[in-house]
C-alpha atoms as a PDB file:
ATOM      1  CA  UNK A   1     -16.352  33.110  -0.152  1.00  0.00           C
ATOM      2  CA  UNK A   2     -14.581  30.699  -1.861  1.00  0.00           C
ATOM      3  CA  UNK A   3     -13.890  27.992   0.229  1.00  0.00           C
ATOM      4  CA  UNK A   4     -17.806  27.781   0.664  1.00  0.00           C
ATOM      5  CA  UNK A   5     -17.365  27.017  -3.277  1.00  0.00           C
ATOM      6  CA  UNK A   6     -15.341  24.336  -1.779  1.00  0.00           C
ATOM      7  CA  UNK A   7     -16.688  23.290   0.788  1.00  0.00           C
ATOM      8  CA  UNK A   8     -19.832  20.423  -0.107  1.00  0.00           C
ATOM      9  CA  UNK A   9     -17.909  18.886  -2.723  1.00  0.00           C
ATOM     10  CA  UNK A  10     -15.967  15.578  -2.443  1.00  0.00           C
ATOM     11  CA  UNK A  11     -11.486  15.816  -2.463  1.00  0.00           C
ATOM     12  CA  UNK A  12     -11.874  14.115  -5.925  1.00  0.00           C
ATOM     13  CA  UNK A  13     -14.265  16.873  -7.559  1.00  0.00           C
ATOM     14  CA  UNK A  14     -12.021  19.296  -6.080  1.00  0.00           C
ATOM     15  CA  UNK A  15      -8.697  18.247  -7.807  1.00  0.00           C
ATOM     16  CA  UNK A  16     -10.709  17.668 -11.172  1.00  0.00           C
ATOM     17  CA  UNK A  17     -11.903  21.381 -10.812  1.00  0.00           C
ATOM     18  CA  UNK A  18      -8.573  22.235  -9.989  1.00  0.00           C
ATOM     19  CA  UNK A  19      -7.030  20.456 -13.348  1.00  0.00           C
ATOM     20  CA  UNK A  20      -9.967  22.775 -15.228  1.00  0.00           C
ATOM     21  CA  UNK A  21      -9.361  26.181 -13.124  1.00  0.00           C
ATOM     22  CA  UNK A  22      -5.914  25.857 -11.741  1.00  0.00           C
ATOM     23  CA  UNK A  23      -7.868  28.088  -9.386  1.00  0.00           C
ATOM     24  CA  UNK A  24      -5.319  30.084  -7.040  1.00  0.00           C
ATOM     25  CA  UNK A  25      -7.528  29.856  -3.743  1.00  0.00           C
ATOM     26  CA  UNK A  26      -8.196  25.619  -4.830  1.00  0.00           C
ATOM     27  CA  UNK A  27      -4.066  25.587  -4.564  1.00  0.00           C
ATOM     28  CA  UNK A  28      -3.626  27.282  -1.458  1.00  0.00           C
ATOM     29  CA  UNK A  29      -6.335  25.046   0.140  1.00  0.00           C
ATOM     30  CA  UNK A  30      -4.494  22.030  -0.937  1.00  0.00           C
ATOM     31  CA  UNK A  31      -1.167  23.605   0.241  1.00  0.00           C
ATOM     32  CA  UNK A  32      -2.435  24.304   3.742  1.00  0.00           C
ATOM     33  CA  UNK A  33      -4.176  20.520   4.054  1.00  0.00           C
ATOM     34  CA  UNK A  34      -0.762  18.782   2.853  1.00  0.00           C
ATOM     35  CA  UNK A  35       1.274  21.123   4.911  1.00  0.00           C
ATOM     36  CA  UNK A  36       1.790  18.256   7.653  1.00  0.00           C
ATOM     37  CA  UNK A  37       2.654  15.361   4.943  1.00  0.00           C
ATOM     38  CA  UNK A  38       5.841  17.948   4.218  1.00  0.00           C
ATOM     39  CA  UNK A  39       6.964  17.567   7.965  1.00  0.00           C
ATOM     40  CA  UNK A  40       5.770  14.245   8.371  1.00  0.00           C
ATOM     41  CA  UNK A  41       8.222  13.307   5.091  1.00  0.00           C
ATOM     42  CA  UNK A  42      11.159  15.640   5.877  1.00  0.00           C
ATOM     43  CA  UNK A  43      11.234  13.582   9.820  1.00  0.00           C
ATOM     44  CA  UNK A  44      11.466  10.612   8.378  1.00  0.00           C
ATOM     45  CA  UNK A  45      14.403  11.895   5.835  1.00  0.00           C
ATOM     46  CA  UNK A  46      15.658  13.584   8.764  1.00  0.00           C
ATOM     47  CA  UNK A  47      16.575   9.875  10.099  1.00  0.00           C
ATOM     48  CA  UNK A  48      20.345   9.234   9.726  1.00  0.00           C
ATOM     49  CA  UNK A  49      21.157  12.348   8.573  1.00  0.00           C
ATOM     50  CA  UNK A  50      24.174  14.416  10.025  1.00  0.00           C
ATOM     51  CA  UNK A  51      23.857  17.117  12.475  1.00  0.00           C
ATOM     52  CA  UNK A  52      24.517  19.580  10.071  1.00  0.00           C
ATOM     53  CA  UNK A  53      21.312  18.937   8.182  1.00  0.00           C
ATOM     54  CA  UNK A  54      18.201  21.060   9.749  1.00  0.00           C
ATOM     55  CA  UNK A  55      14.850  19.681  10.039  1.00  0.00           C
ATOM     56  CA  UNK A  56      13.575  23.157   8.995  1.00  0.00           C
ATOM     57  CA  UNK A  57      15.589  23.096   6.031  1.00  0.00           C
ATOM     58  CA  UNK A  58      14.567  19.892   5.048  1.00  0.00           C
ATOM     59  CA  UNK A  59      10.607  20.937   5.735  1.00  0.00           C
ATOM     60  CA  UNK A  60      11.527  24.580   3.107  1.00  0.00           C
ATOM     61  CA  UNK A  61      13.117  21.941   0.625  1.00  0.00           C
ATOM     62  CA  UNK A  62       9.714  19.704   0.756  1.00  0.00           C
ATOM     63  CA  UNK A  63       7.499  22.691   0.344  1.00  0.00           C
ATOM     64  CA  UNK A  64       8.543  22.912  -3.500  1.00  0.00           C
ATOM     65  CA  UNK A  65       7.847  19.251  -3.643  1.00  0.00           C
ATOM     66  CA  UNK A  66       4.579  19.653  -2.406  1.00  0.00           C
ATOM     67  CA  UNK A  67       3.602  22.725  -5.034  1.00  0.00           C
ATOM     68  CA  UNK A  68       4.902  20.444  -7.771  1.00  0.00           C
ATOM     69  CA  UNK A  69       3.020  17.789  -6.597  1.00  0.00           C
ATOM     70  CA  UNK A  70      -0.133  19.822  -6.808  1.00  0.00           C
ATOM     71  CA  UNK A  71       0.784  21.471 -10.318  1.00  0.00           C
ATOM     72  CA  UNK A  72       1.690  18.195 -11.952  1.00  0.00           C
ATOM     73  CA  UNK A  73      -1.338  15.802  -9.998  1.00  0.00           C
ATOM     74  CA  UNK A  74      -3.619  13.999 -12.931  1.00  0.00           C
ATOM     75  CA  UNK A  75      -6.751  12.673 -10.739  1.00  0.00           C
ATOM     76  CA  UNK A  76      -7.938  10.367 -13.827  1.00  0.00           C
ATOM     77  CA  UNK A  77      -4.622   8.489 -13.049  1.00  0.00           C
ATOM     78  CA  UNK A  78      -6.453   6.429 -10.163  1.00  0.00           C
ATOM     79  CA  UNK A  79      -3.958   7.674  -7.796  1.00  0.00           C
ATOM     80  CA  UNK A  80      -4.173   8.945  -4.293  1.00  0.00           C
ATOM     81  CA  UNK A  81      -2.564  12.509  -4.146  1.00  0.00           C
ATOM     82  CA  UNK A  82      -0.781  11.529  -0.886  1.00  0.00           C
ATOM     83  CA  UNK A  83       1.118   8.671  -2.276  1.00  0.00           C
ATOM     84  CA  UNK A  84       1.900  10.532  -5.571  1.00  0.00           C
ATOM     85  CA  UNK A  85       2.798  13.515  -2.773  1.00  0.00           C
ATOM     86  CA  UNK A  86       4.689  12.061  -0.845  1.00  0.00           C
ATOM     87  CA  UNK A  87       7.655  10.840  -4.008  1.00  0.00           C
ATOM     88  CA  UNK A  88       7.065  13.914  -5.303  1.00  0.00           C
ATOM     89  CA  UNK A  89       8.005  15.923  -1.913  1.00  0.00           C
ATOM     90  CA  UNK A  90      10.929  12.922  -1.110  1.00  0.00           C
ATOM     91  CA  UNK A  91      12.116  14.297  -4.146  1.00  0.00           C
ATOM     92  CA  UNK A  92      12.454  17.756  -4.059  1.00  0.00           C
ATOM     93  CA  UNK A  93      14.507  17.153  -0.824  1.00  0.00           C
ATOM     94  CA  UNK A  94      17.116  14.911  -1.940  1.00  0.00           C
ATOM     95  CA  UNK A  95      17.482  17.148  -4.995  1.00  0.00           C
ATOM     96  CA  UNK A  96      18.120  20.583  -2.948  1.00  0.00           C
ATOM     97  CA  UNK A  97      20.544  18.063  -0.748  1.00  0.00           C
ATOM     98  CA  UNK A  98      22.612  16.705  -3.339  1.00  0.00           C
ATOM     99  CA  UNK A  99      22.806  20.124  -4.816  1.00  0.00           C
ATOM    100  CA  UNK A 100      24.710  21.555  -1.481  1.00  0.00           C
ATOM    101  CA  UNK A 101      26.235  18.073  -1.526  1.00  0.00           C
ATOM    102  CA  UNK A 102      26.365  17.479   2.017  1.00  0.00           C
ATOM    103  CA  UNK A 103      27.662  14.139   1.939  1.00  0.00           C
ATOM    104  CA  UNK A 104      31.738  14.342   2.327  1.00  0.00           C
ATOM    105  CA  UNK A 105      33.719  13.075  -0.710  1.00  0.00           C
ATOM    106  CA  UNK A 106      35.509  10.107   0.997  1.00  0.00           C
ATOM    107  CA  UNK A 107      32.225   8.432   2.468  1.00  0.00           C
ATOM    108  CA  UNK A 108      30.777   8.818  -1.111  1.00  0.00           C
ATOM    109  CA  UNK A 109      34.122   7.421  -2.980  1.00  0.00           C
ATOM    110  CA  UNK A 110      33.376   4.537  -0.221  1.00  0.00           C
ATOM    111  CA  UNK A 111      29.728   3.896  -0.910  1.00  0.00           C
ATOM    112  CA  UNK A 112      30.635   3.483  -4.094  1.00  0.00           C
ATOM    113  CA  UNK A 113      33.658   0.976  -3.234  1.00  0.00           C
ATOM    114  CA  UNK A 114      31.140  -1.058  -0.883  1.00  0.00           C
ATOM    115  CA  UNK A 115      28.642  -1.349  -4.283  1.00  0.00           C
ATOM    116  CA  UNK A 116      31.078  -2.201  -6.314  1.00  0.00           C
ATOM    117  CA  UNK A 117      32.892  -5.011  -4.508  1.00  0.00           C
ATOM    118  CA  UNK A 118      29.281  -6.485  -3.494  1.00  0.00           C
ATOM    119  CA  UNK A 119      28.490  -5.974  -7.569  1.00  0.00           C
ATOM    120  CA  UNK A 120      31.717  -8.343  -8.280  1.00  0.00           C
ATOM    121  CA  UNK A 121      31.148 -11.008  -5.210  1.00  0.00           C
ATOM    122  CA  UNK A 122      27.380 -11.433  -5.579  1.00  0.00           C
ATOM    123  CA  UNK A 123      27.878 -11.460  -9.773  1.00  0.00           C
ATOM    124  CA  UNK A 124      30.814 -14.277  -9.314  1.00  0.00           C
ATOM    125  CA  UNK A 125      28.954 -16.257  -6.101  1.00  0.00           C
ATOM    126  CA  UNK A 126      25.431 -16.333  -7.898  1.00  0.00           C
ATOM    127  CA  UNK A 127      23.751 -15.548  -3.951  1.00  0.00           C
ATOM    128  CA  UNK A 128      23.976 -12.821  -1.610  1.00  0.00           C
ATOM    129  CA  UNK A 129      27.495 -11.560  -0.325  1.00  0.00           C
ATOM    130  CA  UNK A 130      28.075 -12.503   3.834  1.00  0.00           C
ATOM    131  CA  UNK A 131      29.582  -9.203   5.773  1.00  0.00           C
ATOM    132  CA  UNK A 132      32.949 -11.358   6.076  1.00  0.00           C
ATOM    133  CA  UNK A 133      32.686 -12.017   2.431  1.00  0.00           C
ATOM    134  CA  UNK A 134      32.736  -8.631   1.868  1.00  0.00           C
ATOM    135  CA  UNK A 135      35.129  -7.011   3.955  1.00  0.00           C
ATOM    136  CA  UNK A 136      37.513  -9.575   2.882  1.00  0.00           C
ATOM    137  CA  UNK A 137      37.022  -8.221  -0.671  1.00  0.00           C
ATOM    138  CA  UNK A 138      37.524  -4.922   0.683  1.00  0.00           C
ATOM    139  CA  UNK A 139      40.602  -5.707   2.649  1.00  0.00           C
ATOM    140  CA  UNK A 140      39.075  -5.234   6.267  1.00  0.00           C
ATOM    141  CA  UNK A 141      37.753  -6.836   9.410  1.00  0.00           C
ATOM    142  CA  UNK A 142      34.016  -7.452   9.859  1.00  0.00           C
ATOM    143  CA  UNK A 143      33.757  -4.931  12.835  1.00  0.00           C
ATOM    144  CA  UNK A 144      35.697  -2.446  10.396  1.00  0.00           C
ATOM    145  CA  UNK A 145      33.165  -2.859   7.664  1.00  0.00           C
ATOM    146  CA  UNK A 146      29.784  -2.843   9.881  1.00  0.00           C
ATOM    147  CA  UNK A 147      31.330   0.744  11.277  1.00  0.00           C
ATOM    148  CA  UNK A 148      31.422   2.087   7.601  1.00  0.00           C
ATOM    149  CA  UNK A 149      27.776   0.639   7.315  1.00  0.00           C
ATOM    150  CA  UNK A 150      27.036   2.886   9.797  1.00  0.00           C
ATOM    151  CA  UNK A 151      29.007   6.008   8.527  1.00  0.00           C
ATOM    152  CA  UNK A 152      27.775   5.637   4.957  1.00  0.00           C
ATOM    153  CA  UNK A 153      24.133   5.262   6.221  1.00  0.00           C
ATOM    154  CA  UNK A 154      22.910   8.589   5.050  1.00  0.00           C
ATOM    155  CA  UNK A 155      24.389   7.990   1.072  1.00  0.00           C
ATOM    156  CA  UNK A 156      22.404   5.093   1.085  1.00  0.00           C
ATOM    157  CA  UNK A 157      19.288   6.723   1.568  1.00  0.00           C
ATOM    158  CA  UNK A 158      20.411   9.275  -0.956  1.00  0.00           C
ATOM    159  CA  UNK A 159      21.356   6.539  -3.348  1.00  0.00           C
ATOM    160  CA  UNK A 160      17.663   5.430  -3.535  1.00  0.00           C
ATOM    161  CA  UNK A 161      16.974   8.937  -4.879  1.00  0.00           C
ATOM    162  CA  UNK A 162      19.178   8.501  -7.786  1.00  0.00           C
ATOM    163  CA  UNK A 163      16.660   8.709 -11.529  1.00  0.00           C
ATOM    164  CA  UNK A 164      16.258   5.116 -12.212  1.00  0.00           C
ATOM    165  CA  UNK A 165      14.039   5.721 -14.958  1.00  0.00           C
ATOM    166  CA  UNK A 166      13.224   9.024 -17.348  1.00  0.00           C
ATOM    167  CA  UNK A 167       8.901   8.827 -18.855  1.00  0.00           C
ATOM    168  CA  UNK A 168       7.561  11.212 -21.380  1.00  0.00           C
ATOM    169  CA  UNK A 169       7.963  15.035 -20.694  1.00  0.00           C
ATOM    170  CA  UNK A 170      11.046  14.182 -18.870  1.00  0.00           C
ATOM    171  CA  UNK A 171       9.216  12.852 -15.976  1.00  0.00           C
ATOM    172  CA  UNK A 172      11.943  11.168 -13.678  1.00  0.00           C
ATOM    173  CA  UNK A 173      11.318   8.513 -11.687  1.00  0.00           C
ATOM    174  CA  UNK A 174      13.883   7.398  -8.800  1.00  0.00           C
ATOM    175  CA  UNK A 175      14.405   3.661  -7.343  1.00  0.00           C
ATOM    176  CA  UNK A 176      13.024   4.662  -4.149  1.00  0.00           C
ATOM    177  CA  UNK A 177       9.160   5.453  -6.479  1.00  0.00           C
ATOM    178  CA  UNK A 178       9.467   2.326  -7.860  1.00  0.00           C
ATOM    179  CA  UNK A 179       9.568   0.526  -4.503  1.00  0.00           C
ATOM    180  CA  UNK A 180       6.661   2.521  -3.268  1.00  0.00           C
ATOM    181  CA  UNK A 181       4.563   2.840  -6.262  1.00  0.00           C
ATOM    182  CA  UNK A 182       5.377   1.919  -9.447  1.00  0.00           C
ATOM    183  CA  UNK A 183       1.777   2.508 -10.763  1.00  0.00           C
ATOM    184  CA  UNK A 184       2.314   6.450 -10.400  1.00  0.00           C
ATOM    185  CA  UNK A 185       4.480   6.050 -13.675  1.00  0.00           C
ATOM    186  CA  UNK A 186       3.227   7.831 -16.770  1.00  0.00           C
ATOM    187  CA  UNK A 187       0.692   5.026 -18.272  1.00  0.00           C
ATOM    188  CA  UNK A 188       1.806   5.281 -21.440  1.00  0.00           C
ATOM    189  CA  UNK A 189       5.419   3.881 -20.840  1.00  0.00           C
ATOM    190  CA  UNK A 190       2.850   0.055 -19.559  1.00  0.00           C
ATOM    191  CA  UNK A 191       6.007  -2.036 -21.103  1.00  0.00           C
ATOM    192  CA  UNK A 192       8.972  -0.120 -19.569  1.00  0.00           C
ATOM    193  CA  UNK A 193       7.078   0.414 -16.394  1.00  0.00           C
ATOM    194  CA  UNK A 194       6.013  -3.166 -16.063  1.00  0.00           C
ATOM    195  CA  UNK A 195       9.739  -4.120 -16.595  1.00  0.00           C
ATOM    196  CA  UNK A 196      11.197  -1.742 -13.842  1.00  0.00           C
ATOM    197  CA  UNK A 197       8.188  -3.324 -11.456  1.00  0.00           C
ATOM    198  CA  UNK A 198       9.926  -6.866 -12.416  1.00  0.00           C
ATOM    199  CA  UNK A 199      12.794  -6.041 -12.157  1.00  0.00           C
ATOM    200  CA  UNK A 200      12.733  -4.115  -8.571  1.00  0.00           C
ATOM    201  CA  UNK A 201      10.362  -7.151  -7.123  1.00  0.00           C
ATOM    202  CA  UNK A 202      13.025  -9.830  -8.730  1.00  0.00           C
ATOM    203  CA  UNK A 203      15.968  -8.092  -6.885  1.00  0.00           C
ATOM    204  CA  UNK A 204      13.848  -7.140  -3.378  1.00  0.00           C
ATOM    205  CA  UNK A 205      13.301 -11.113  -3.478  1.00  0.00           C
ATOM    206  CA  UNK A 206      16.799 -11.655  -3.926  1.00  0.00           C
ATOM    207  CA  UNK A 207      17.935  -9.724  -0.697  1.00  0.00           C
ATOM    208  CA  UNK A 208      18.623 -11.796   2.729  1.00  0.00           C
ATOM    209  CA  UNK A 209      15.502 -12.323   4.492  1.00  0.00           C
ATOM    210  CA  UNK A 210      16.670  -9.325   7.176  1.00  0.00           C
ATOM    211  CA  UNK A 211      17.336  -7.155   5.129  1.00  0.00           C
ATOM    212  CA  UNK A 212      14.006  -7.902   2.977  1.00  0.00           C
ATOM    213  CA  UNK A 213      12.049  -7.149   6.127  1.00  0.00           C
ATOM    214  CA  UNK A 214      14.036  -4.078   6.915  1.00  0.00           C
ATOM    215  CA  UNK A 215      13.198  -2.609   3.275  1.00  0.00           C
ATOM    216  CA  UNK A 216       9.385  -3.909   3.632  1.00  0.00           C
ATOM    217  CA  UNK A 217       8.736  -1.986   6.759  1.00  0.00           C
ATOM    218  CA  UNK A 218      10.645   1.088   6.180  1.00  0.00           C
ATOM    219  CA  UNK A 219       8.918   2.042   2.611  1.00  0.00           C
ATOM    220  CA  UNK A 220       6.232  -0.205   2.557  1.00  0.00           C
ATOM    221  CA  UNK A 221       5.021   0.000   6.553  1.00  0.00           C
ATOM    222  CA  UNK A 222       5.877   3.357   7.064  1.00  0.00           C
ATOM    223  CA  UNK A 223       8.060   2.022   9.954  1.00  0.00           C
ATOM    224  CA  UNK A 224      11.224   3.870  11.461  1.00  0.00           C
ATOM    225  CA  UNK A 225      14.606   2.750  12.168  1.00  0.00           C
ATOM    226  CA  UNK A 226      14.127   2.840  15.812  1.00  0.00           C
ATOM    227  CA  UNK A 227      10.224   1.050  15.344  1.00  0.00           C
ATOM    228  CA  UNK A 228      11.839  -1.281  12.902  1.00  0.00           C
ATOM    229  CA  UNK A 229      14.816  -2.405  15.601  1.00  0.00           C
ATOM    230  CA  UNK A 230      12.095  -2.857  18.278  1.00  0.00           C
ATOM    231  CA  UNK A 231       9.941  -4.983  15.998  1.00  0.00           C
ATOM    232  CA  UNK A 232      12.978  -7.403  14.980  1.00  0.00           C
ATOM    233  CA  UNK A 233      14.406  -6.769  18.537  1.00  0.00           C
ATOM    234  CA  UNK A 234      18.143  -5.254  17.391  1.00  0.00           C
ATOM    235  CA  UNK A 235      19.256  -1.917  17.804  1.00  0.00           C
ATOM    236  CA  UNK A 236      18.340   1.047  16.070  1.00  0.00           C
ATOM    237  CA  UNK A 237      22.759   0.680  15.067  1.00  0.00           C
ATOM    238  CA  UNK A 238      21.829  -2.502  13.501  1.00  0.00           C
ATOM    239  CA  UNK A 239      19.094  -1.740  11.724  1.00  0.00           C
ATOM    240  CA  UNK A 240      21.085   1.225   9.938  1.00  0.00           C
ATOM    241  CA  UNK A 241      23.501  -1.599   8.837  1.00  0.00           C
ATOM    242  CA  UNK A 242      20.714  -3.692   7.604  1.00  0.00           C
ATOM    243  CA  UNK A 243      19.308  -0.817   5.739  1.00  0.00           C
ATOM    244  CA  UNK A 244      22.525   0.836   4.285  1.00  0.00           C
ATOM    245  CA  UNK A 245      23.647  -3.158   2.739  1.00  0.00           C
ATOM    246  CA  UNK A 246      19.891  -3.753   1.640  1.00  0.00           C
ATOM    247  CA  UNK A 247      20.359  -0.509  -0.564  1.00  0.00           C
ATOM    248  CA  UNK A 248      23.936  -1.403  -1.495  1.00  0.00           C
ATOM    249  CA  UNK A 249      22.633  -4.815  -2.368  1.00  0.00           C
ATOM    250  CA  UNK A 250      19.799  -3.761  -4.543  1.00  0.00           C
ATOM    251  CA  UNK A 251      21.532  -0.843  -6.337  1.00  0.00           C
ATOM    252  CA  UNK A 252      24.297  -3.487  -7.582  1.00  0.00           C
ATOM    253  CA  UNK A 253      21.875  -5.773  -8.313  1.00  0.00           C
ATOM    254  CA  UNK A 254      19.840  -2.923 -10.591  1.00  0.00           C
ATOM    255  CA  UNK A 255      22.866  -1.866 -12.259  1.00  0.00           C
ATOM    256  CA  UNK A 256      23.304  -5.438 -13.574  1.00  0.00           C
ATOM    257  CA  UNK A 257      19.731  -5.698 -14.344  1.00  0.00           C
ATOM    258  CA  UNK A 258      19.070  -2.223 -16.072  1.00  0.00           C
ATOM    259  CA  UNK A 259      22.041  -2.986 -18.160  1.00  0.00           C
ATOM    260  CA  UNK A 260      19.999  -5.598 -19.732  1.00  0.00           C
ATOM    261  CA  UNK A 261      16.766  -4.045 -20.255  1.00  0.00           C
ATOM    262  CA  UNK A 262      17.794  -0.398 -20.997  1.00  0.00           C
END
């Protein structure tokens, strides 16, 4: 009976009836469509991740995503549920993994080493830090630091979920969000969101032009690793390098930046 209720009226009229009913049958309807965004988000999360991390597990983590998603969804906002969805499910995964903390202390301490040395080489050069540059800062061999590329591939991904930014009713907002779509920001933060958009397009620009297109096809294209290495014609190896310094890259240069808006 009631998804004949449903059924003649447009997706929009149905989430503004949901916002005035918060209608139990509305919700389940939504959960069922969106079901497939949760798998479709959790494979591409899946990407890079260690063996140890199950694809099922990932799909139960984005389920919660998804039902906050549909609590929290304002349709006079002006934007699509699916993109809102999507952060909102990216999320709720990365949370639930850095809770279990499934990334081993040492690759995290060196994360953390690479972001800081390219911080201090890319602050003192004024331009973007060469692998040799860096793994001379770091006291290794270029072949030595494209391997821990490659090892620290998954924190990277995890790094982008860090809270960049907190709105109104504690609304957090990560990096990654403000890459894909800065205008799902609460509205009434226009001056602090406009900044963060500045200030993520100013350091994107910044990035080399490889890296740049790895970062523009993975969250903007929807693009894999492996798509992305056929595209550019590399391996899917070196494509995880060119991702994992991209993120380095930006993170250092949004720690410097946030420091002087924040």
């Amino acid at each position: 009976m009631a998804e004949k209720l449903f059924e003649n009226r447009t997706e929009e009229e149905l989430w503004v009836l949901y916002k005035k009913t918060r209608s139990p049958e509305l919700r389940d309807k939504f959960v069922r469509q969106y079901a497939p965004l949760v798998k479709y988000v959790a494979g591409k999360v899946a990407i890079g991740m260690p063996h140890n991390v199950e694809f099922d597990d990932l799909v139960g983590f984005g389920v919660f995503g998804l039902f906050d998603a549909i609590e929290k969804f304002d349709p006079e906002k002006h934007v699509k549920f699916k993109t809102y969805a999507v952060t909102r499910i990216r999320g709720a995964i990365f949370d639930e993994l850095r809770s279990i903390d499934w990334v081993p202390r040492s690759v995290r301490q060196k994360a953390r080493e690479v972001e800081d040395a390219v911080r201090r080489l890319e602050t003192s050069l004024g331009r973007s830090a060469t692998d040799r540059e860096i793994a001379r800062e770091m006291a290794m061999s270029t072949s030595e630091f494209q391997k821990l590329m490659l090892k620290i591939s998954g924190t990277s991904i995890l790094s982008l979920n860090d809270v960049w930014y907190t709105g109104e009713d504690n609304d957090k907002v990560s990096i990654v969000e403000s890459i894909e779509s800065p205008q799902s920001l609460n509205p009434d933060t226009i001056v602090e969101k406009d900044e963060i958009k500045r200030v993520i397009i100013d350091a994107i620009s910044e990035l080399p032009d490889k890296e740049k297109k790895v970062l523009v096809l993975y969250y903007y294209e929807d693009l894999t690793l492996k798509e992305i290495g056929k595209v550019l014609e590399v391996t899917e190896s070196r494509i995880s390098q060119l991702h994992t310094k991209a993120i380095m890259r930006l993170r250092a240069k949004l720690t410097n930046l946030k420091k002087g808006i924040m």
